[in-house]
Protein backbone atom coordinates (compact mmCIF):
# COMPACT_ATOMS: atom_id res chain seq x y z
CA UNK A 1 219.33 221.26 198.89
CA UNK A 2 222.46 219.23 197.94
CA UNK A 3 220.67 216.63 196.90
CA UNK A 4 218.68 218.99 193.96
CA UNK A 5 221.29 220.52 193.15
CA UNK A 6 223.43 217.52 192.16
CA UNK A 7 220.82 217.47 189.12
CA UNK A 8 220.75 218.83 185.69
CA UNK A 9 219.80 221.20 184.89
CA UNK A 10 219.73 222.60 188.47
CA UNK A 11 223.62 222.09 188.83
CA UNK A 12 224.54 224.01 185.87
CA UNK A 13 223.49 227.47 187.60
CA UNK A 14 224.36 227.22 190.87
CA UNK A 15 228.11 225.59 190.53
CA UNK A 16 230.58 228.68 192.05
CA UNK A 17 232.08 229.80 188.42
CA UNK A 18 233.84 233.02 188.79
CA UNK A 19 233.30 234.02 185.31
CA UNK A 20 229.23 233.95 185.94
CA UNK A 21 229.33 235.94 189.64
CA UNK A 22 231.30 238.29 188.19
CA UNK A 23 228.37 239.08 184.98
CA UNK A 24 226.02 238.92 188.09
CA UNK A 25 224.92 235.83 188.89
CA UNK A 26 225.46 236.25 192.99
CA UNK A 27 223.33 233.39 194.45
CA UNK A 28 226.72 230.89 193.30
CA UNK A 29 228.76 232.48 195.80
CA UNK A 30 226.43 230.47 198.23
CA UNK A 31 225.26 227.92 195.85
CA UNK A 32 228.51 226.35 194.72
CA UNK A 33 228.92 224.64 198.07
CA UNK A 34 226.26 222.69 197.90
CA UNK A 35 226.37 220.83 194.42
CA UNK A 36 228.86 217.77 194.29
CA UNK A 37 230.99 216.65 190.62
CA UNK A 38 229.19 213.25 191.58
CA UNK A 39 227.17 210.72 193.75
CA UNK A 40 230.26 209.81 195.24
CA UNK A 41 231.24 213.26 196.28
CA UNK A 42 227.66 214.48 197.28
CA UNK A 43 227.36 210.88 199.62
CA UNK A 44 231.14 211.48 201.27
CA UNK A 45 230.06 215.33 201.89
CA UNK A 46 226.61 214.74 203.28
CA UNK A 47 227.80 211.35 205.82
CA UNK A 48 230.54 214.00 206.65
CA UNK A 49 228.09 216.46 207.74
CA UNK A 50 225.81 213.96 209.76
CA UNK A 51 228.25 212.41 211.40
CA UNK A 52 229.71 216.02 212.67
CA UNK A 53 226.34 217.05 213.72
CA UNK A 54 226.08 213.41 215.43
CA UNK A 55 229.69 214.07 217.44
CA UNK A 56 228.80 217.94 218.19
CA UNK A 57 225.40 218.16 218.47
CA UNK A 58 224.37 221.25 217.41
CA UNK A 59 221.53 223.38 217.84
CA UNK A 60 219.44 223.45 214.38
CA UNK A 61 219.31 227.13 214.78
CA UNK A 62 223.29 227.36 215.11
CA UNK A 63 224.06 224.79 212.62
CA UNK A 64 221.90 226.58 209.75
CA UNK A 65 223.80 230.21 210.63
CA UNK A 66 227.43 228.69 210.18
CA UNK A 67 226.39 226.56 207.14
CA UNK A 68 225.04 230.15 205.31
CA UNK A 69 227.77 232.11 207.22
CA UNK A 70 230.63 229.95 206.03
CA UNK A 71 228.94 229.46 202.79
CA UNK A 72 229.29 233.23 202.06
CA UNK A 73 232.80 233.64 203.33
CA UNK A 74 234.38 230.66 201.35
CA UNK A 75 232.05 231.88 198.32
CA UNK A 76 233.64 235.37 198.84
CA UNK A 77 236.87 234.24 199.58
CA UNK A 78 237.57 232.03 196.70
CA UNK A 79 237.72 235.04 194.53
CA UNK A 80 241.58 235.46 196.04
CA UNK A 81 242.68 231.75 194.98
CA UNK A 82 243.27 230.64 191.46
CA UNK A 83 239.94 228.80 191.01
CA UNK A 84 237.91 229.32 188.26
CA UNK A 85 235.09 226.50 189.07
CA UNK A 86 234.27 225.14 192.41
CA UNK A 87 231.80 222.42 193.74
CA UNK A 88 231.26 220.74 197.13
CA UNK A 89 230.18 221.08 200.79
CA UNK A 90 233.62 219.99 202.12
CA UNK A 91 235.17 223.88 202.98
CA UNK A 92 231.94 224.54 205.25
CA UNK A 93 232.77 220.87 206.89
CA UNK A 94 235.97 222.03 207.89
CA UNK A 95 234.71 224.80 209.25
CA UNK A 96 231.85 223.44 210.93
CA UNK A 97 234.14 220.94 212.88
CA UNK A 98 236.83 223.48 213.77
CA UNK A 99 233.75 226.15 215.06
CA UNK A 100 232.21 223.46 217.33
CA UNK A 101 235.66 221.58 218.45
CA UNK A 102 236.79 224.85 219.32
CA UNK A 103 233.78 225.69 221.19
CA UNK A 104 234.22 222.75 223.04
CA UNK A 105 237.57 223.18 224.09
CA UNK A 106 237.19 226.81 224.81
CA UNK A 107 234.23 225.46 227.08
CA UNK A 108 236.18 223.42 229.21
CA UNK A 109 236.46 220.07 227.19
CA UNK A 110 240.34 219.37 227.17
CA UNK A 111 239.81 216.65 224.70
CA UNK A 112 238.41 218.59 222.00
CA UNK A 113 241.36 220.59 221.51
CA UNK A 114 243.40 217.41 219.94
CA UNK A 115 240.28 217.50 217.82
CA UNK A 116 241.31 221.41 216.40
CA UNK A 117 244.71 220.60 216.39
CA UNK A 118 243.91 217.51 214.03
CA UNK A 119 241.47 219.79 211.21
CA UNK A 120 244.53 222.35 211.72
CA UNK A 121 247.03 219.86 210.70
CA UNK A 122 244.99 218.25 208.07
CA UNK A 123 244.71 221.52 206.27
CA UNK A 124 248.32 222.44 206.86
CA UNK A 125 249.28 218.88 205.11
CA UNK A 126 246.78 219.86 202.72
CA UNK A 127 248.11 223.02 202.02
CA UNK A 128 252.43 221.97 201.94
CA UNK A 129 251.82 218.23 200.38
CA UNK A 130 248.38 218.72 198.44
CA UNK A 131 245.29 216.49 199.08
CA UNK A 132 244.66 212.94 199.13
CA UNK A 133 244.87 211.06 195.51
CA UNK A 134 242.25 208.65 196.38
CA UNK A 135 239.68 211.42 197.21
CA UNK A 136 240.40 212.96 193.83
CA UNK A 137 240.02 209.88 191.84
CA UNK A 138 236.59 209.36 193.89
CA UNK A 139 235.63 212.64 193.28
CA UNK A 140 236.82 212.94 189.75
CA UNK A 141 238.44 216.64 190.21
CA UNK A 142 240.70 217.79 192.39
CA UNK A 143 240.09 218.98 195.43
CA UNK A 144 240.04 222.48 196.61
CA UNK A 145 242.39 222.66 199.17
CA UNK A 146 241.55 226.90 199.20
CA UNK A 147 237.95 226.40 200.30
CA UNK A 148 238.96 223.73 203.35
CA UNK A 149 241.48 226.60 204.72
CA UNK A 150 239.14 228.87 204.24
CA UNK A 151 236.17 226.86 206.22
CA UNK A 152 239.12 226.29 208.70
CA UNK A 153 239.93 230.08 209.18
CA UNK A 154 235.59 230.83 209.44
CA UNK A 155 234.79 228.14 211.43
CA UNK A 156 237.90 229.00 214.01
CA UNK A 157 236.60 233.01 213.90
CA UNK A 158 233.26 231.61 213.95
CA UNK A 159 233.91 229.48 217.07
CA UNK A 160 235.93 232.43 219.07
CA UNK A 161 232.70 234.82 217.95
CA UNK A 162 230.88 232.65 220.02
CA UNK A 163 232.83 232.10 222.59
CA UNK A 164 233.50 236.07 223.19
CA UNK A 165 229.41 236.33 222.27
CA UNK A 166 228.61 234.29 224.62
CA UNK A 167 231.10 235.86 228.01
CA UNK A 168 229.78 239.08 226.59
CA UNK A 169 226.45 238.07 227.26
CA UNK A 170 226.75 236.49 230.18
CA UNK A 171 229.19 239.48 231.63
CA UNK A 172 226.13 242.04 230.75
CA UNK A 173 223.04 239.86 232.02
């Protein structure tokens, strides 16, 4: 999908634009995340994603509910930041790496928790010292530093969820 959508005239009505959800258009709550301001920024976003579903190894089925779950809440939850526009697949990749490195870790796998505590503090530094100069220039915009804490908040809810899904489950069966 990201790769049609980085298209004209396909990327004109799906980029998130507040403005246009608001007079109706819903489908760019979802849609925004997955059109790019470039080939650069679509290529970073979609090596990002492969190689976190190369490290974690996800189940196709689990990997395509986060991706529409986190899609939704960072679509939704954008409407409390100051953005008026928003483009890119990197707030769901934040949240996709902190949902299955906290999985991990709450699984047993000590490692994995220096893994959350790193896409913690790379959103904190984010969010006190702003983003990274050279990924704007690459990007050409800046980036939104509101959608990677909120994929960092989903994917950590996201990855307790499952973790408290999953004891539930196993408590009742």
């Amino acid at each position: 999908m990201c790769i049609f959508a980085q298209f004209s005239p396909l990327a004109g009505v799906l980029v998130w634009d507040r403005h246009a959800i608001t007079q109706g258009q819903w489908w760019r709550i979802v849609t925004g995340n997955f059109t790019h301001t470039n080939t650069v920024h679509l290529a970073m976003n979609l090596i990002a994603l492969w190689l976190i579903t190369l490290i974690f190894r996800p189940a196709a089925r689990a990997l395509w509910q986060q991706l529409l779950l986190l899609s939704l809440l960072i679509g939704i939850g954008l409407f409390w930041s100051n953005l008026y526009f928003y483009v890119g697949l990197s707030g769901i990749l934040h949240g996709l790496f902190a949902s299955f490195a906290l999985g991990e870790a709450l699984q047993g796998r000590k490692s994995s928790w220096l893994l959350v505590a790193g896409v913690c503090g790379k959103v904190l530094w984010e969010q006190c010292f702003g983003a990274s100069e050279a990924t704007q220039a690459l990007i050409e915009a800046p980036v939104a530093i509101q959608a990677h804490l909120l994929g960092l908040a989903g994917g950590l809810l996201l990855g307790f969820g499952e973790q408290i899904k999953t004891y539930w489950l196993d408590s009742v069966g």
